[in-house]
PDB file of N, CA and C in Angstrom:
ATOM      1  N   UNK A   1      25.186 -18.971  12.347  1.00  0.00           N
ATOM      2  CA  UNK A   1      24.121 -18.558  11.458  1.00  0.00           C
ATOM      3  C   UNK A   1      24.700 -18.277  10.070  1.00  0.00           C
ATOM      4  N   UNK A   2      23.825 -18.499   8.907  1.00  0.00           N
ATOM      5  CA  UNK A   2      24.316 -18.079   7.376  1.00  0.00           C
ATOM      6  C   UNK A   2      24.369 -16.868   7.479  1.00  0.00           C
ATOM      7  N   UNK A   3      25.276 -16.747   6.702  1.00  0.00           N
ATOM      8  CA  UNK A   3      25.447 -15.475   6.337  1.00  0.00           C
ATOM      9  C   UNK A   3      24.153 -14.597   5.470  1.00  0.00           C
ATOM     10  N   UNK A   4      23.752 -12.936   5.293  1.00  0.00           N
ATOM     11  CA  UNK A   4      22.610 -12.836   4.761  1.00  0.00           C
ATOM     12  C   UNK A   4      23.197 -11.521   4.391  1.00  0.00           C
ATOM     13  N   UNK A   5      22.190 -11.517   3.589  1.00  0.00           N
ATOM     14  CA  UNK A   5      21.798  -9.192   3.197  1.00  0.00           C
ATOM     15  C   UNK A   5      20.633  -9.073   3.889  1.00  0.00           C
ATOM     16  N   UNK A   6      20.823  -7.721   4.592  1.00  0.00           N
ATOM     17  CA  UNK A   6      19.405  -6.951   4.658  1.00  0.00           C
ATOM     18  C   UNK A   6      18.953  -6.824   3.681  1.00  0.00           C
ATOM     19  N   UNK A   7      18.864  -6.460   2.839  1.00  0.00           N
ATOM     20  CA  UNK A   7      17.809  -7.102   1.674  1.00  0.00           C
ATOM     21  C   UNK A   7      16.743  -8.716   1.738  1.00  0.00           C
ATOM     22  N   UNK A   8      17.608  -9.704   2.300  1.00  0.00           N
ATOM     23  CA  UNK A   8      16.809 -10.842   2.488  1.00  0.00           C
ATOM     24  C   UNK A   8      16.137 -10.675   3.705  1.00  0.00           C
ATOM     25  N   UNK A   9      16.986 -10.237   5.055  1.00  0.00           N
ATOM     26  CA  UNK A   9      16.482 -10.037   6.040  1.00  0.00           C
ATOM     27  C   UNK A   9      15.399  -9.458   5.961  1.00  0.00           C
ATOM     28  N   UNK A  10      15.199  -8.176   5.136  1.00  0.00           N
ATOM     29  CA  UNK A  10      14.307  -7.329   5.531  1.00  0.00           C
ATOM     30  C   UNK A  10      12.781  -7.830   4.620  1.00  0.00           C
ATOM     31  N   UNK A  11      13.163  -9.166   3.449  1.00  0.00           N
ATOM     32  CA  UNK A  11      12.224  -9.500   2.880  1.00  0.00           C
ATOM     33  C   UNK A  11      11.123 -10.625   4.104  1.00  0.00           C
ATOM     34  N   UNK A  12      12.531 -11.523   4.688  1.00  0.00           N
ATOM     35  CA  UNK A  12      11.976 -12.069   5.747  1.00  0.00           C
ATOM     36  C   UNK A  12      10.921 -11.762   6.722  1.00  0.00           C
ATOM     37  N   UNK A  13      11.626 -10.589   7.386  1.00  0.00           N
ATOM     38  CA  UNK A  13      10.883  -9.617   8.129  1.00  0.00           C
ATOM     39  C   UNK A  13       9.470  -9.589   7.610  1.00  0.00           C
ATOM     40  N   UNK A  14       9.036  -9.039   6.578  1.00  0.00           N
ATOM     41  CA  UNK A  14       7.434  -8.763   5.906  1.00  0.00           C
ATOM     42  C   UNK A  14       7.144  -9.564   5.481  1.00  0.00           C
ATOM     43  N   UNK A  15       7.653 -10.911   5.584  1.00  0.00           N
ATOM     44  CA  UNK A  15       6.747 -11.857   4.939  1.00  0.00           C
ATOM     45  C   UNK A  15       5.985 -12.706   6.416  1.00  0.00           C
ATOM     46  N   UNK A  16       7.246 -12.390   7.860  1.00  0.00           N
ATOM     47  CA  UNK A  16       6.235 -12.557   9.012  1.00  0.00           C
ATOM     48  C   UNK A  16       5.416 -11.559   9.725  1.00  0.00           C
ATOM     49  N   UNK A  17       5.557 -10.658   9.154  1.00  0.00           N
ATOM     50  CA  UNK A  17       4.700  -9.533   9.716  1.00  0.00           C
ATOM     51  C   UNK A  17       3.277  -9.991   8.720  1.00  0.00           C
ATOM     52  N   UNK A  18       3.542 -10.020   7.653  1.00  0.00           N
ATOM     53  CA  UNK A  18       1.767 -10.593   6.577  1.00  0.00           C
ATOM     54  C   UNK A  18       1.474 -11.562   6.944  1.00  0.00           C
ATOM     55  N   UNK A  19       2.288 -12.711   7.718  1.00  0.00           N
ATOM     56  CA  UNK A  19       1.778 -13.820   7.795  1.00  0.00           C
ATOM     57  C   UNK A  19       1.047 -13.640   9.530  1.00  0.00           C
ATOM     58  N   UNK A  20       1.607 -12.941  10.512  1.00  0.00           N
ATOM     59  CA  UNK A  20       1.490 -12.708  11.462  1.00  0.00           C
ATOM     60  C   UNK A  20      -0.104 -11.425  11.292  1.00  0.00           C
ATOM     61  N   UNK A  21      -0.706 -11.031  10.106  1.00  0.00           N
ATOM     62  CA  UNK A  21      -1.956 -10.327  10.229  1.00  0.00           C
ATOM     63  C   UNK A  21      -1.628  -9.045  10.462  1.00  0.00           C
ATOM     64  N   UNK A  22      -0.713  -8.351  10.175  1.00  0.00           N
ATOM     65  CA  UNK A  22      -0.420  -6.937  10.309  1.00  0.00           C
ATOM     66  C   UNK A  22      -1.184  -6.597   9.288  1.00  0.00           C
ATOM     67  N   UNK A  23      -2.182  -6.065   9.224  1.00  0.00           N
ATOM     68  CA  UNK A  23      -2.746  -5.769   7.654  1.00  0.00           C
ATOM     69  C   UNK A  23      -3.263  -4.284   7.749  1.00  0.00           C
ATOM     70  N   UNK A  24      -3.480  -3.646   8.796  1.00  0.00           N
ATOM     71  CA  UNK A  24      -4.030  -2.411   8.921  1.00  0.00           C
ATOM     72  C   UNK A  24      -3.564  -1.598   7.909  1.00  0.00           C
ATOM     73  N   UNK A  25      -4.257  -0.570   7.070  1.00  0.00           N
ATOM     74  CA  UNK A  25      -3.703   0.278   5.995  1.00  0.00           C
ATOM     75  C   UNK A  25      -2.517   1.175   7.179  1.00  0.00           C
ATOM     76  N   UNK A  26      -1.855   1.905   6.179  1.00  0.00           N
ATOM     77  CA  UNK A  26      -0.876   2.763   6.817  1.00  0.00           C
ATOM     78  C   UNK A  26      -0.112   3.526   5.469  1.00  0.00           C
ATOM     79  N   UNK A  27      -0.067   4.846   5.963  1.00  0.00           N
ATOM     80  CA  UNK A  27       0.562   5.835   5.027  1.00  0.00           C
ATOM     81  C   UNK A  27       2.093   6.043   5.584  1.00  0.00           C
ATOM     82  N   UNK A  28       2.554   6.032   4.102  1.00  0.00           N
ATOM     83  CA  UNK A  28       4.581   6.953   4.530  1.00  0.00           C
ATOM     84  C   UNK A  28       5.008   7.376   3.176  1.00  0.00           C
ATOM     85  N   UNK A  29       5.085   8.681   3.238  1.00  0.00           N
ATOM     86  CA  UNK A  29       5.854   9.120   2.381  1.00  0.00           C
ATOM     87  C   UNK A  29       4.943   9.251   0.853  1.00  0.00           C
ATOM     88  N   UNK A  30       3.304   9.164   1.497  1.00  0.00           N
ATOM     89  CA  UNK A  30       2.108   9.500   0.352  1.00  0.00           C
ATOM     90  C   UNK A  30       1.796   7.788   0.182  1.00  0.00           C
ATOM     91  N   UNK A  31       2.339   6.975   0.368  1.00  0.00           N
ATOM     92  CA  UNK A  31       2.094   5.856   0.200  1.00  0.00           C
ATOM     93  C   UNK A  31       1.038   5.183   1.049  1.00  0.00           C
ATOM     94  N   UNK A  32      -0.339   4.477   0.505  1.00  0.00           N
ATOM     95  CA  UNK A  32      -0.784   3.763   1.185  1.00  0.00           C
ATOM     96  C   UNK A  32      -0.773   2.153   1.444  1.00  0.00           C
ATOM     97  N   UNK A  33      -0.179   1.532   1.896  1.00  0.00           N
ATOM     98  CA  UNK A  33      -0.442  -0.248   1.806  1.00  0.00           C
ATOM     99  C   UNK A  33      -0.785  -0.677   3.527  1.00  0.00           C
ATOM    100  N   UNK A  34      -0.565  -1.818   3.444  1.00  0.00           N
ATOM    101  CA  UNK A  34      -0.970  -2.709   4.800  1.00  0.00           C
ATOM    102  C   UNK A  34       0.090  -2.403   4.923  1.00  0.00           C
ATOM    103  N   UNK A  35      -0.064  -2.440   6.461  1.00  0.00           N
ATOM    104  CA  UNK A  35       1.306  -2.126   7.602  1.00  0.00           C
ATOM    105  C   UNK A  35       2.282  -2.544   7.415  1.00  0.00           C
ATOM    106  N   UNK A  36       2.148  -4.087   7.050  1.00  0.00           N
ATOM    107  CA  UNK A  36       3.908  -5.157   7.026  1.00  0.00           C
ATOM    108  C   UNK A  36       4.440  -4.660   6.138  1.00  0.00           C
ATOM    109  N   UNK A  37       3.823  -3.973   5.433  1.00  0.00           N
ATOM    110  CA  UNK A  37       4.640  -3.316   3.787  1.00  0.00           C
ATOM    111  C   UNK A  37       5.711  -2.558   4.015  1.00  0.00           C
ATOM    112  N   UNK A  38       5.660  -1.620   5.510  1.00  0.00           N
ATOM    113  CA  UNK A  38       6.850  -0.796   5.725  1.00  0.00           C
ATOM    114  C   UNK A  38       7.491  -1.168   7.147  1.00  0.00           C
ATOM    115  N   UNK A  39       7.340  -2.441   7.678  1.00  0.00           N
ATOM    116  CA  UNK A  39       8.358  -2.959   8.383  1.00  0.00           C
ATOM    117  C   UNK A  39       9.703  -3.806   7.698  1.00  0.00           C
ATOM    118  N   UNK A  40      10.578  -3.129   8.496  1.00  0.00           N
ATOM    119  CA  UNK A  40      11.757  -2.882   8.161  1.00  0.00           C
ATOM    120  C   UNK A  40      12.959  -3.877   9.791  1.00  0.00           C
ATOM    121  N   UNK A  41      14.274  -4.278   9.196  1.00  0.00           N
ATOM    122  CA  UNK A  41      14.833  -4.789   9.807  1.00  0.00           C
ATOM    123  C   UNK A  41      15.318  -3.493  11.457  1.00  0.00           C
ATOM    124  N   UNK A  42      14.835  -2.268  11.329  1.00  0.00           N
ATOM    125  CA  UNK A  42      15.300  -1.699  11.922  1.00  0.00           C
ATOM    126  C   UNK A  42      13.756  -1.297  12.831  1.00  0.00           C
ATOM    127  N   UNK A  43      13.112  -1.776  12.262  1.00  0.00           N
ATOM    128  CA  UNK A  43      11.747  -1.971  12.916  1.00  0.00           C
ATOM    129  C   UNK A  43      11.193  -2.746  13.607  1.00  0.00           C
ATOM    130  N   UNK A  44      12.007  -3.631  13.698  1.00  0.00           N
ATOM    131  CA  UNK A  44      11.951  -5.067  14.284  1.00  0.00           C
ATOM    132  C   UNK A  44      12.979  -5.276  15.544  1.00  0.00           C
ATOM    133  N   UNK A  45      14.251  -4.333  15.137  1.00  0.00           N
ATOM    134  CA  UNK A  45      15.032  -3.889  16.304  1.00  0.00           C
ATOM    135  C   UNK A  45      14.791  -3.483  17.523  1.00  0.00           C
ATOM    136  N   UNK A  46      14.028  -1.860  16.797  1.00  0.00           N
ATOM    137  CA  UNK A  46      13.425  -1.205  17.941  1.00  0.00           C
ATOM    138  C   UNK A  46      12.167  -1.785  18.949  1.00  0.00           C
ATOM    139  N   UNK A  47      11.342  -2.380  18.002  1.00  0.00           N
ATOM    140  CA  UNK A  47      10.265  -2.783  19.096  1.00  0.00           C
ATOM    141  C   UNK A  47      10.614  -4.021  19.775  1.00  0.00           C
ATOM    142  N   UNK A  48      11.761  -5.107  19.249  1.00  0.00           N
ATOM    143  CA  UNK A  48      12.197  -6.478  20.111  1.00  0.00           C
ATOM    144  C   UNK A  48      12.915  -5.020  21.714  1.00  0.00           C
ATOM    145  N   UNK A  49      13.725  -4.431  21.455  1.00  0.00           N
ATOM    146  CA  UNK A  49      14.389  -3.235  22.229  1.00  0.00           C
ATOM    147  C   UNK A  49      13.658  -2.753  23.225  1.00  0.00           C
ATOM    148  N   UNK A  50      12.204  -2.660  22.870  1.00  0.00           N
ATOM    149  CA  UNK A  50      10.711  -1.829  23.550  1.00  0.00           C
ATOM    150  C   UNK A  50      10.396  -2.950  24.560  1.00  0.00           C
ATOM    151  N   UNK A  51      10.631  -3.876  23.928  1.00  0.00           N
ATOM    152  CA  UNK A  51       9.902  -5.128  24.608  1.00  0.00           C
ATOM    153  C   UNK A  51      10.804  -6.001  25.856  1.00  0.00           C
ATOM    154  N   UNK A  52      11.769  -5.798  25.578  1.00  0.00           N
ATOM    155  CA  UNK A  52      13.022  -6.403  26.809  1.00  0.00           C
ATOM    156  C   UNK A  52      12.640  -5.138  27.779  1.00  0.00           C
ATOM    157  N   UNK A  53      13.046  -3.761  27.479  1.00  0.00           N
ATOM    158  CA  UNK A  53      12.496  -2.201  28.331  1.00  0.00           C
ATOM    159  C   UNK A  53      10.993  -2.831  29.429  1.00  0.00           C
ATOM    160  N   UNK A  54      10.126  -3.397  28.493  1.00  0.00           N
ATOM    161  CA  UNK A  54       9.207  -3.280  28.973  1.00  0.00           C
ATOM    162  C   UNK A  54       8.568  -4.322  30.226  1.00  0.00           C
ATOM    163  N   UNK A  55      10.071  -5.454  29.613  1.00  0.00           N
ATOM    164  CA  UNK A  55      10.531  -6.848  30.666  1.00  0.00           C
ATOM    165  C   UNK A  55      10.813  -6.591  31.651  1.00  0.00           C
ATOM    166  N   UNK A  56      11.839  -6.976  31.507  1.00  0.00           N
ATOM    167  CA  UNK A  56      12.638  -7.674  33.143  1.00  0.00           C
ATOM    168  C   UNK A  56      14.238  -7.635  32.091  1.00  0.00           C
ATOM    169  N   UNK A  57      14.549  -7.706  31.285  1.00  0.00           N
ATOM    170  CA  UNK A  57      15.909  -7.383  30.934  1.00  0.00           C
ATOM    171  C   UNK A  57      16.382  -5.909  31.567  1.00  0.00           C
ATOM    172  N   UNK A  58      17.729  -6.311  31.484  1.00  0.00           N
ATOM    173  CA  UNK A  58      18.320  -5.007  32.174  1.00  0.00           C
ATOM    174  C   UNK A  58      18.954  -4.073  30.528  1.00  0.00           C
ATOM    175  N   UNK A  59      19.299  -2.520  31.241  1.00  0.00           N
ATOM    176  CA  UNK A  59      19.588  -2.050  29.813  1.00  0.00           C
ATOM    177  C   UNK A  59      21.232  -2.165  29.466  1.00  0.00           C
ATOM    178  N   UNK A  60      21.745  -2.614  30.427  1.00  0.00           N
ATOM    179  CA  UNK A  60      23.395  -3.323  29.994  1.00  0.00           C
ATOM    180  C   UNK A  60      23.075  -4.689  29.172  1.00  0.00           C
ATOM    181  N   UNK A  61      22.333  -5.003  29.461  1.00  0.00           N
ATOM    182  CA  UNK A  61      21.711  -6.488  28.213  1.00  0.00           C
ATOM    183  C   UNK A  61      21.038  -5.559  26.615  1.00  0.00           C
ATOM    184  N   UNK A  62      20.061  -4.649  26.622  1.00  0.00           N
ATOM    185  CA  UNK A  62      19.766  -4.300  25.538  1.00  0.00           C
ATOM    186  C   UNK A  62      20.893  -3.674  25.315  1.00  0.00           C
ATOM    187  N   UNK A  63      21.133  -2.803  25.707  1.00  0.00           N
ATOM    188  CA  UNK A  63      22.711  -2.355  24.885  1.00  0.00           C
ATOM    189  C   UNK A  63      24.153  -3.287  24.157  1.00  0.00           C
ATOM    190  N   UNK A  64      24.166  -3.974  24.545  1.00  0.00           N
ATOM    191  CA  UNK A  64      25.222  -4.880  24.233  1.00  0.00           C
ATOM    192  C   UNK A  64      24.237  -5.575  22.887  1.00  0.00           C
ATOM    193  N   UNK A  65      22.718  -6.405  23.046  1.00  0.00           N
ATOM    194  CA  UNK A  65      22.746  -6.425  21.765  1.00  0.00           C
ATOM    195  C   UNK A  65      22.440  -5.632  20.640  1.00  0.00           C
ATOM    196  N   UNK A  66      21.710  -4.385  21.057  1.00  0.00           N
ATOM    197  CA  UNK A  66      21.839  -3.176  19.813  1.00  0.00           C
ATOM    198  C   UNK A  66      23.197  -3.240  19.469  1.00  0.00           C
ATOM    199  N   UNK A  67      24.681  -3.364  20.022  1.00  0.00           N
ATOM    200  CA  UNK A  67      25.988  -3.275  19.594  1.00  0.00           C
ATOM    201  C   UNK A  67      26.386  -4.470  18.778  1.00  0.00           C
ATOM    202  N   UNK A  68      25.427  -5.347  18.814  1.00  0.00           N
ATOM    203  CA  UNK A  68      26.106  -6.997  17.557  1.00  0.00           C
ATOM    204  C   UNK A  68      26.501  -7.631  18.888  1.00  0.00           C
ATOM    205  N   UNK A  69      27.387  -7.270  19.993  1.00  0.00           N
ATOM    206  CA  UNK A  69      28.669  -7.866  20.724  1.00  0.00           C
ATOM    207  C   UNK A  69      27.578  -9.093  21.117  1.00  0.00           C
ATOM    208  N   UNK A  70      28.645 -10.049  20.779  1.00  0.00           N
ATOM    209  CA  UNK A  70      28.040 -11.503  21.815  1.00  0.00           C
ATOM    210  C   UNK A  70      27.991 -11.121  23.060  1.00  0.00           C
ATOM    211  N   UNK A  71      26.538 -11.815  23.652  1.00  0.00           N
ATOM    212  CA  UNK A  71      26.488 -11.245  25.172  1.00  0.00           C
ATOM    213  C   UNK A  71      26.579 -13.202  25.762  1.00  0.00           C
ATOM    214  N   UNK A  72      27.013 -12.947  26.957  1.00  0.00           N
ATOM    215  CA  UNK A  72      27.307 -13.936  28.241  1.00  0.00           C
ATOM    216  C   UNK A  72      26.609 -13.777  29.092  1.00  0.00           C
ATOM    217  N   UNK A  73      25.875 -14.196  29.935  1.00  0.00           N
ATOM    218  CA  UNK A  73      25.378 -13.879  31.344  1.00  0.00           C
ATOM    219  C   UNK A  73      26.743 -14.313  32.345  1.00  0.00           C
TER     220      UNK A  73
END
């Protein structure tokens, strides 16, 4: 994979969350916009994380990739 910044990543990120219809208003920090406005690369972590939990992945698989480490089966 290319190399990147979270900065691009995280532009990436909200440009498929707007394109994907996240639009519901949402407040943070006094701020109001549509939802994708405050998804974040670490937001995208946690709920891919929620969603293996909520699978059939085991948590020696989510753990290893929250850690970066290349995983093997």
């Amino acid at each position: 994979m290319p190399k990147t910044t979270n900065a691009e990543v995280n532009r990436k990120i909200k440009q498929i969350a707007s394109m994907a219809g996240i639009t519901t208003p949402a407040t943070e920090n006094g701020v109001t916009a549509p939802k994708w406005t405050f998804v974040w690369m670490h937001t995208a972590r946690r709920n891919a994380a929620t969603n293996l939990a909520m699978g059939e992945a085991t948590l020696d698989f989510i753990c290893k990739l929250g850690a970066g480490r290349s995983w093997r089966p």
